[in-house]
Protein backbone atom coordinates (compact mmCIF):
# COMPACT_ATOMS: atom_id res chain seq x y z
CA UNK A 1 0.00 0.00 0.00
CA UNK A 2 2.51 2.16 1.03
CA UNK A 3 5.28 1.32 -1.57
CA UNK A 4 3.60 3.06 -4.75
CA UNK A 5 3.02 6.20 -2.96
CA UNK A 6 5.61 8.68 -3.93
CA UNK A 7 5.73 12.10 -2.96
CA UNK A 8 2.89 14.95 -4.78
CA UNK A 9 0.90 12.05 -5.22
CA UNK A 10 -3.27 13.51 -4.77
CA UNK A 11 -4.53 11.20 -2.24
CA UNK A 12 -7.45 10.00 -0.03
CA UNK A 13 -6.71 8.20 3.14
CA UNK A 14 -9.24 6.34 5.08
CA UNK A 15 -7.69 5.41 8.98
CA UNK A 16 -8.00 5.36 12.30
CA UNK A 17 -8.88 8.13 14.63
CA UNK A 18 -11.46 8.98 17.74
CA UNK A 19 -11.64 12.23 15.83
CA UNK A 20 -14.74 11.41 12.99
CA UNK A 21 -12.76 14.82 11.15
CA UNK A 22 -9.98 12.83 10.71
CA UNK A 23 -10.98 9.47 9.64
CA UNK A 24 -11.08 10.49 5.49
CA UNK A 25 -8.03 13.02 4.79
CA UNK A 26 -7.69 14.49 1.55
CA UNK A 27 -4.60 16.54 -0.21
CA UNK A 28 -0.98 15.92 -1.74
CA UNK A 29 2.02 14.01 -0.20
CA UNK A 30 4.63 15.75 0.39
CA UNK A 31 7.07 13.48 2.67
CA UNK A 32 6.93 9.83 3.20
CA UNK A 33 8.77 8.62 6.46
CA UNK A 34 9.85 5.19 8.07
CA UNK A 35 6.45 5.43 10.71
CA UNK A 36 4.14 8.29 8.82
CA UNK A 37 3.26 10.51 5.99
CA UNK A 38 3.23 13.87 6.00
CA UNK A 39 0.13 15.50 3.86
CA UNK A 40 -1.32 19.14 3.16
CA UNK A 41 -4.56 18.75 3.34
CA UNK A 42 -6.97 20.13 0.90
CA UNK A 43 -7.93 22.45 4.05
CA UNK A 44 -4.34 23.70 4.49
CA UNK A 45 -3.15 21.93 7.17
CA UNK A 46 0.23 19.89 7.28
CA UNK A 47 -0.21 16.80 8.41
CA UNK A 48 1.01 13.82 10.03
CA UNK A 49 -0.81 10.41 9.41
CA UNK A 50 0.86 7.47 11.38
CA UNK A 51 1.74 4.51 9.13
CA UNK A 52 -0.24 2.22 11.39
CA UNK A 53 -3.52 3.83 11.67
CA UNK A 54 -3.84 3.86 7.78
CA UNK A 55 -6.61 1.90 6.71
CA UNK A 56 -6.52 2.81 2.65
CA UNK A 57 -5.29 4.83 0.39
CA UNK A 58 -6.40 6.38 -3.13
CA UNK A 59 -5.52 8.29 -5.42
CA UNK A 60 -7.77 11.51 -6.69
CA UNK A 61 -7.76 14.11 -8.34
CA UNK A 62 -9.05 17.71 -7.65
CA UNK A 63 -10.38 20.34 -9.57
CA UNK A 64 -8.12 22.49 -11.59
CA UNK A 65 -8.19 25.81 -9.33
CA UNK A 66 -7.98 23.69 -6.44
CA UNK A 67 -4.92 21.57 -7.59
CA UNK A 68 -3.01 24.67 -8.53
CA UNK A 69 -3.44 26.52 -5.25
CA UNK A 70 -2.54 23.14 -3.62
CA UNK A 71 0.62 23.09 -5.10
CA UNK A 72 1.47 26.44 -4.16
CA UNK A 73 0.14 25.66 -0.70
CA UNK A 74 2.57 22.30 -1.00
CA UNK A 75 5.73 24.27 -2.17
CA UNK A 76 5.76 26.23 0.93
CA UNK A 77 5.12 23.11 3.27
CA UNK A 78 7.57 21.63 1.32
CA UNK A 79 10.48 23.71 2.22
CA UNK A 80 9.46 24.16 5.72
CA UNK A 81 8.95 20.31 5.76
CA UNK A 82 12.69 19.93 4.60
CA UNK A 83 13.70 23.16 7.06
CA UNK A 84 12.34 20.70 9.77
CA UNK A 85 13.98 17.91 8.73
CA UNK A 86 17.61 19.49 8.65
CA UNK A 87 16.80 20.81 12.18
CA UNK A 88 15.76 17.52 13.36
CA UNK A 89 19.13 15.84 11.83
CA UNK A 90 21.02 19.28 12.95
CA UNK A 91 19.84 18.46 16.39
CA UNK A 92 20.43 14.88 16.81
CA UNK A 93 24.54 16.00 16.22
CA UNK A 94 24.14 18.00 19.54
CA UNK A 95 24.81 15.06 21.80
CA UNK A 96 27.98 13.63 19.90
CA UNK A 97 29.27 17.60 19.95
CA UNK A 98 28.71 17.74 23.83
CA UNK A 99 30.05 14.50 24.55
CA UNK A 100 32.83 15.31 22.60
CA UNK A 101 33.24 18.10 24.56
CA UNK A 102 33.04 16.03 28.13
CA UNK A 103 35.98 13.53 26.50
CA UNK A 104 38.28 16.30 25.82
CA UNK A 105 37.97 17.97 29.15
CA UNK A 106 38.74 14.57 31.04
CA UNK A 107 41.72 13.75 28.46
CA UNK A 108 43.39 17.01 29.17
CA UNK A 109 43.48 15.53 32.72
CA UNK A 110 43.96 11.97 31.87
CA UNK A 111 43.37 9.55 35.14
CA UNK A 112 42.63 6.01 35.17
CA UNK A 113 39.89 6.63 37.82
CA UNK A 114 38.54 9.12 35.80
CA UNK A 115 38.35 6.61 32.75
CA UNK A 116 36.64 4.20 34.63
CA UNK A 117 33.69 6.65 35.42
CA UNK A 118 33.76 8.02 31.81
CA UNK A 119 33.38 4.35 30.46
CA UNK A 120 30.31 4.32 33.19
CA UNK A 121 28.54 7.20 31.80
CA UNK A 122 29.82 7.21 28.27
CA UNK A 123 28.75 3.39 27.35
CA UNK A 124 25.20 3.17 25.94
CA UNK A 125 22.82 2.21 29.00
CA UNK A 126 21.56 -0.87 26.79
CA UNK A 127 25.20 -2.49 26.59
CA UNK A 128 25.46 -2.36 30.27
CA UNK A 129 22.69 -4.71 31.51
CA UNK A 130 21.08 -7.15 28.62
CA UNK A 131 19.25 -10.28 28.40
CA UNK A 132 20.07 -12.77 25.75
CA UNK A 133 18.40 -16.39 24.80
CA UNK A 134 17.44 -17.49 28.92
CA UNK A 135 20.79 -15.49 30.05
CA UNK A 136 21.01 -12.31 31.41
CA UNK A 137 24.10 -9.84 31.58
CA UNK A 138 25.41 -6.98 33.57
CA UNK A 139 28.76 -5.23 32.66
CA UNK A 140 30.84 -3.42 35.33
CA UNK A 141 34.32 -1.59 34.87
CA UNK A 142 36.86 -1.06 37.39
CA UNK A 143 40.22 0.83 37.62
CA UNK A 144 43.13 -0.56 39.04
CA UNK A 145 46.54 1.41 40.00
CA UNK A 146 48.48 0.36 37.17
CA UNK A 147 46.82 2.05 34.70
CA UNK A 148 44.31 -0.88 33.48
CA UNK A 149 40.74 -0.99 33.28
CA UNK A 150 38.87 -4.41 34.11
CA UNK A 151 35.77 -4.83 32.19
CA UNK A 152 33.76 -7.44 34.61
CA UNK A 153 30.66 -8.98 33.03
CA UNK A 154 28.56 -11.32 34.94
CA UNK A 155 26.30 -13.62 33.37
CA UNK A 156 23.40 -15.62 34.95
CA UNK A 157 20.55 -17.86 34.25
CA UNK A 158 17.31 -18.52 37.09
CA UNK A 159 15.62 -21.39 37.58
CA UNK A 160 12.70 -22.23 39.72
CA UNK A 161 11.59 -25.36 41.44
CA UNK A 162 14.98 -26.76 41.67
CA UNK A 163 14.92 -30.19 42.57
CA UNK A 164 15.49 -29.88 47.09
CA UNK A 165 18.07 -33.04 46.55
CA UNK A 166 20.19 -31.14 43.23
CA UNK A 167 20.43 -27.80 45.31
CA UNK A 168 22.61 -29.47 48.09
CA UNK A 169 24.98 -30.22 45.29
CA UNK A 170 26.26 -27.06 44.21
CA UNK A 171 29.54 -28.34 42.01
CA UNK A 172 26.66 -30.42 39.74
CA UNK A 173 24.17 -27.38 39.34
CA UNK A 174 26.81 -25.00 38.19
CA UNK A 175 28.78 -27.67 35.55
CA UNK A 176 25.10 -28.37 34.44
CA UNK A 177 23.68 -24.64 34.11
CA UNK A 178 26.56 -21.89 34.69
CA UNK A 179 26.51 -19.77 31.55
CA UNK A 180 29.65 -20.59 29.41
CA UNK A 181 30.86 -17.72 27.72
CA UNK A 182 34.54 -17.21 27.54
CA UNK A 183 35.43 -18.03 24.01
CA UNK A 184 32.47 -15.73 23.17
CA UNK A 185 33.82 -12.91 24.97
CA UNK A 186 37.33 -13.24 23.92
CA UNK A 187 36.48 -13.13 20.17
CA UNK A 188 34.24 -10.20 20.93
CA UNK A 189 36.67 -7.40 21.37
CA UNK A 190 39.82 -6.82 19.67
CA UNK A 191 41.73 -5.47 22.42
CA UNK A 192 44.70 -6.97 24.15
CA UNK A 193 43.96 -9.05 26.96
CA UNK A 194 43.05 -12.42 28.40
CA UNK A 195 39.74 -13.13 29.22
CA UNK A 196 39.68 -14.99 32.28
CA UNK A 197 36.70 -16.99 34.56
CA UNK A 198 36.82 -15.71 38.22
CA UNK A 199 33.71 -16.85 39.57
CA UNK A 200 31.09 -19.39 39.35
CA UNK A 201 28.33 -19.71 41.88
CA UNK A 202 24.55 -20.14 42.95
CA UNK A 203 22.61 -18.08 44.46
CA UNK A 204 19.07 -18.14 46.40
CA UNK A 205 16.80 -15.27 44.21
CA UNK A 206 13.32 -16.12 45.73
CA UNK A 207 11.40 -18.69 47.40
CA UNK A 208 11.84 -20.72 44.52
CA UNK A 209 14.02 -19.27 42.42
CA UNK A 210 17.44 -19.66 41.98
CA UNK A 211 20.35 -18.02 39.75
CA UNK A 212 23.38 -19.34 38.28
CA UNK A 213 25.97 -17.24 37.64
CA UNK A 214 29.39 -16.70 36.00
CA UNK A 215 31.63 -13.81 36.01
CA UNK A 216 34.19 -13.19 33.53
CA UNK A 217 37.28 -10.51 34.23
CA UNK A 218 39.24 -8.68 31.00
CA UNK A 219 42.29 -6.11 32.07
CA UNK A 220 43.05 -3.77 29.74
CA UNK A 221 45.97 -1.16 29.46
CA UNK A 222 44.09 2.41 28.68
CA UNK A 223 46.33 5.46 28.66
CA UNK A 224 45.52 9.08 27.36
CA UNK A 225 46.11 8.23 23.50
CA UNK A 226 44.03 5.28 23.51
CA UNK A 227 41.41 5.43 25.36
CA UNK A 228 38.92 6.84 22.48
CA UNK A 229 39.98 3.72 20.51
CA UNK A 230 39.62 1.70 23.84
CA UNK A 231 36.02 2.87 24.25
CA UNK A 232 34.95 2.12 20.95
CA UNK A 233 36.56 -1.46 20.73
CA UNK A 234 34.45 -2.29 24.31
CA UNK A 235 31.43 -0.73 22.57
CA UNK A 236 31.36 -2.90 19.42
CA UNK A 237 32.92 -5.77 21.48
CA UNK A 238 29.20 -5.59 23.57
CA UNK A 239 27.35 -5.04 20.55
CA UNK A 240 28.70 -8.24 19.09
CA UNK A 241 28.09 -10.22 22.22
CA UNK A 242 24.37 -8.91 22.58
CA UNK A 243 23.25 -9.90 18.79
């Protein structure tokens, strides 16, 4: 429906709307986008019709006078409609310039403390706690003295209604369920660096839930000139993990 619509197209569009005004809109197309079109209306207006509440669409035609102060009406909506656009993109830049901004500060005063809480507020919020298949992930850093920031991620399963005589045997729960994911994380990120298992254990979540868990330890050498590149290697590394 909506892949022969192109924009200038004369249209009628039946959808969905508590407003009975708004259920049958006439005019010309002027923008279509990935979740709505944008329309003048043959009353003036400019507006936005959500991809989802579209019921049909038709072309029509109007009558000569009308079409041609239509267009006129459209070739000023256009240009503010592409005005809005470029402010929109314009806008979305803000965030990289400011946190641009916030790296170059803290590298002029390069600390490894100081990288550790930039990693912690520069990471996206969705790489740092995940879920994935049954498992779930949270992602940590620390900073140690010699210059080296440990990226700890700790990865757990739960299970309820564990079996009274399997929970006194610990050692057979977690070779049985403990979330394996070394190799995984080691191919992840190109960054020097062993990956290495530090804990494994069960743990008592609820009445009858249970979780168990795995936590995985990478060290990594970050100075001033790095650290950009650092950042960016941890950020696809999670990306590639979380697919």
């Amino acid at each position: 429906m909506l892949e022969d619509l192109k924009a200038n197209n004369r249209v009628q569009i039946e959808c969905e709307s508590h407003n009975p005004f708004l259920r049958t809109i006439k005019g010309v197309v002027i923008g279509i986008e990935p979740t709505s079109i944008a329309i003048v209306t043959d009353f003036g207006e400019l507006h936005h019709i959500e991809s989802n509440k579209i019921l049909s669409i038709s072309k029509i035609s109007f009558d000569r006078i009308v079409s041609e102060a239509l267009t006129e009406l459209r070739n000023h909506f256009n240009e503010v409609y592409e005005l809005e656009l470029k402010l929109t993109e314009t806008k979305k830049d803000e965030k990289r310039l400011v946190d641009k901004l916030y790296d170059a500060n803290f590298l002029a005063k390069f600390n490894i403390m100081g990288a550790k809480n930039r990693l912690d507020n520069s990471v996206p919020r969705e790489l740092m706690e995940f879920r994935k298949d049954s498992n779930r992930f949270k992602v940590s850093f620390d900073s140690s003295p010699n210059n080296q920031i440990e990226l700890n991620i700790k990865i757990w399963n739960v299970f309820e209604d564990f079996n009274l005589d399997e929970i006194r045997d610990l050692d057979k729960i977690i070779r049985a369920h403990a979330p394996k994911y070394k190799d995984v994380i080691q191919k992840s990120f190109n960054l020097d660096g062993k990956v290495e298992e530090f804990e494994k254990k069960v743990e008592h979540e609820g009445e009858n839930s249970f979780s168990v868990s795995t936590v995985y330890h990478k060290k990594i050498d970050v100075t001033q000139d790095n650290f950009l590149l650092v950042r960016k290697e941890l950020i696809e590394g999670l990306q590639r993990i979380k697919k």
